[in-house]
Protein backbone atom coordinates (compact mmCIF):
# COMPACT_ATOMS: atom_id res chain seq x y z
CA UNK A 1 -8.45 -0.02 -13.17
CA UNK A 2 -6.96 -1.23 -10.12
CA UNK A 3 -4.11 -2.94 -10.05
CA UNK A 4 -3.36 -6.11 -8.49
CA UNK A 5 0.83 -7.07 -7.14
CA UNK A 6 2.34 -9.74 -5.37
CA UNK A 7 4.79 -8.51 -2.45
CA UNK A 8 7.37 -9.71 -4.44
CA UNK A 9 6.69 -7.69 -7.39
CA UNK A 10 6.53 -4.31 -5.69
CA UNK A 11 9.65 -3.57 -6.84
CA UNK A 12 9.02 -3.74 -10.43
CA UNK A 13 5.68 -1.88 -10.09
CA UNK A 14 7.72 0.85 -8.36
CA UNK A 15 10.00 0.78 -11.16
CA UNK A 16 7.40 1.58 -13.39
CA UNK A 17 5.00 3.65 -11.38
CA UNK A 18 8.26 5.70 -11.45
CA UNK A 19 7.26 7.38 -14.53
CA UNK A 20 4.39 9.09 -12.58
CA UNK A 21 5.64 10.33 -9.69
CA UNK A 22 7.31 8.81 -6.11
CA UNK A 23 5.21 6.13 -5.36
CA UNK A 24 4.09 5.96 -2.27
CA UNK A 25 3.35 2.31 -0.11
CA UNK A 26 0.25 3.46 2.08
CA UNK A 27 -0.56 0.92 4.93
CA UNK A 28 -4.33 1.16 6.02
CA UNK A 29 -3.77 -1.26 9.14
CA UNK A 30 -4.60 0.05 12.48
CA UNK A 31 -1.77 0.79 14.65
CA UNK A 32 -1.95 -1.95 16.97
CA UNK A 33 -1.07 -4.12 13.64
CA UNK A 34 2.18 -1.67 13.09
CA UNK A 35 3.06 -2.44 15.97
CA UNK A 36 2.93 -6.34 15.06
CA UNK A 37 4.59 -5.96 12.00
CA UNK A 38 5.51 -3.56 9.29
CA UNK A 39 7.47 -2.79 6.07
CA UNK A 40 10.88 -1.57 6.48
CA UNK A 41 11.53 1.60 4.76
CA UNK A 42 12.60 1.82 1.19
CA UNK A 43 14.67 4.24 -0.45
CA UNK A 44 12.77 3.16 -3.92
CA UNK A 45 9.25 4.47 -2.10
CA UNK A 46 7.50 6.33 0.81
CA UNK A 47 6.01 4.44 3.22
CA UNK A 48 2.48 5.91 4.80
CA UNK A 49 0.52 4.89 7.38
CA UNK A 50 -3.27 6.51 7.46
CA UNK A 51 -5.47 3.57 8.73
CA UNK A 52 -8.90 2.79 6.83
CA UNK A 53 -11.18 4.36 8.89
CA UNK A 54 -9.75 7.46 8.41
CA UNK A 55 -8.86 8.10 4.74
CA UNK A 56 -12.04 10.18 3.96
CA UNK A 57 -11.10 13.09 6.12
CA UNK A 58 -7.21 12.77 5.20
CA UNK A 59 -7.72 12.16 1.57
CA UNK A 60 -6.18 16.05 1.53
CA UNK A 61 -2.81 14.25 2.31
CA UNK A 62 -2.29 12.08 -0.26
CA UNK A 63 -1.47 13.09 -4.03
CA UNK A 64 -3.99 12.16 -6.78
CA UNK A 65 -1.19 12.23 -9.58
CA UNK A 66 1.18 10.30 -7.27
CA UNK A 67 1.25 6.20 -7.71
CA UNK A 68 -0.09 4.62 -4.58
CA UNK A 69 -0.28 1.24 -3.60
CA UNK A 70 -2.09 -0.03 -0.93
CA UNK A 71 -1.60 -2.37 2.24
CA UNK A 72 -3.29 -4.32 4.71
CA UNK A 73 -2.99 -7.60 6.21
CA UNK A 74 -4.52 -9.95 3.99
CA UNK A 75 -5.57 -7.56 0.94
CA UNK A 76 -9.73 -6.69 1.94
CA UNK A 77 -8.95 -3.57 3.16
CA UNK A 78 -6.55 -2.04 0.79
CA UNK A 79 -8.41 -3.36 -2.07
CA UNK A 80 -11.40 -1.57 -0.85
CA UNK A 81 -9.31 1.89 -0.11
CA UNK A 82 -7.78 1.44 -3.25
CA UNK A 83 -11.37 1.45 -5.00
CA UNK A 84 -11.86 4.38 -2.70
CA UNK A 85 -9.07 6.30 -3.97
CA UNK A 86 -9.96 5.41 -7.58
CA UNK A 87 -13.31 6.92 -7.23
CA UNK A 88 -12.00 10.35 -6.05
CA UNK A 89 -9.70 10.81 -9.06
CA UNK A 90 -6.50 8.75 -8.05
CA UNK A 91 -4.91 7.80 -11.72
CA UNK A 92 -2.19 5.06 -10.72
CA UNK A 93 -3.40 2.62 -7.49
CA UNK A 94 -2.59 -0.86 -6.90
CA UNK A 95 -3.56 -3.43 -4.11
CA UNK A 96 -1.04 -5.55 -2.42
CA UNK A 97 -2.26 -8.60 -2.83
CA UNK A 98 -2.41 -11.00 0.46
CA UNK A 99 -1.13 -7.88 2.48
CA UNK A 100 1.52 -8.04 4.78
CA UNK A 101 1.10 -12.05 5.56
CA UNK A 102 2.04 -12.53 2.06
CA UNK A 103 4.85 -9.93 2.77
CA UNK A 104 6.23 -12.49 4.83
CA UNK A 105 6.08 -15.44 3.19
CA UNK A 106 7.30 -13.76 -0.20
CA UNK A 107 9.49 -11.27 0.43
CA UNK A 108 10.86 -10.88 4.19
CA UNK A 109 10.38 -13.71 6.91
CA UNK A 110 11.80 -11.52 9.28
CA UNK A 111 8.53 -9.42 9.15
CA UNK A 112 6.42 -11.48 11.50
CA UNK A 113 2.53 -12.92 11.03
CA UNK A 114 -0.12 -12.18 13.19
């Protein structure tokens, strides 16, 4: 089961998620959208950026075992890789919910909306 966390309990989840591996934060925006705005790095996770369109034929990068929790800018899209990745096998997945504009308003108002 997928689970859903607010950007400003991503720390806690990491915490946790811990106990299975080095979680990983992977961001399925496009680039242009990086380029907008984006997570600063975090010594607590690795931060990942494969965009949505192309997660089938890079699934070989990413870690079954390892926790991931996914990223977009509102929630759709990593809810809907997230399903993705539960299908092929992936045991600990989470959505961000309300992406990266929720990032801001939560957690860092220095990132900026778009």
């Amino acid at each position: 089961m997928i689970e859903h966390i607010h950007p400003g309990d991503l720390k806690d989840w990491v915490a946790k998620a811990q106990a299975h591996g080095r979680p990983l934060v992977l961001d399925v925006r496009e680039p242009s959208e990086l380029q907008q705005a984006s997570l600063k790095p975090d010594a607590a996770y690795d931060l990942v950026h494969i965009p949505m369109g192309v997660i089938p034929p890079r699934l070989n990068e990413l870690d079954p075992a390892r926790p991931v929790a996914c990223l977009c800018h509102h929630g759709g899209r990593s809810m809907r890789v997230a399903q993705f990745l539960e299908y092929q096998g992936f045991k600990h997945v989470a959505n961000i919910s309300g992406g990266i504009n929720a990032w801001s308003l939560q957690v860092d108002t220095s990132v900026p909306r778009y």
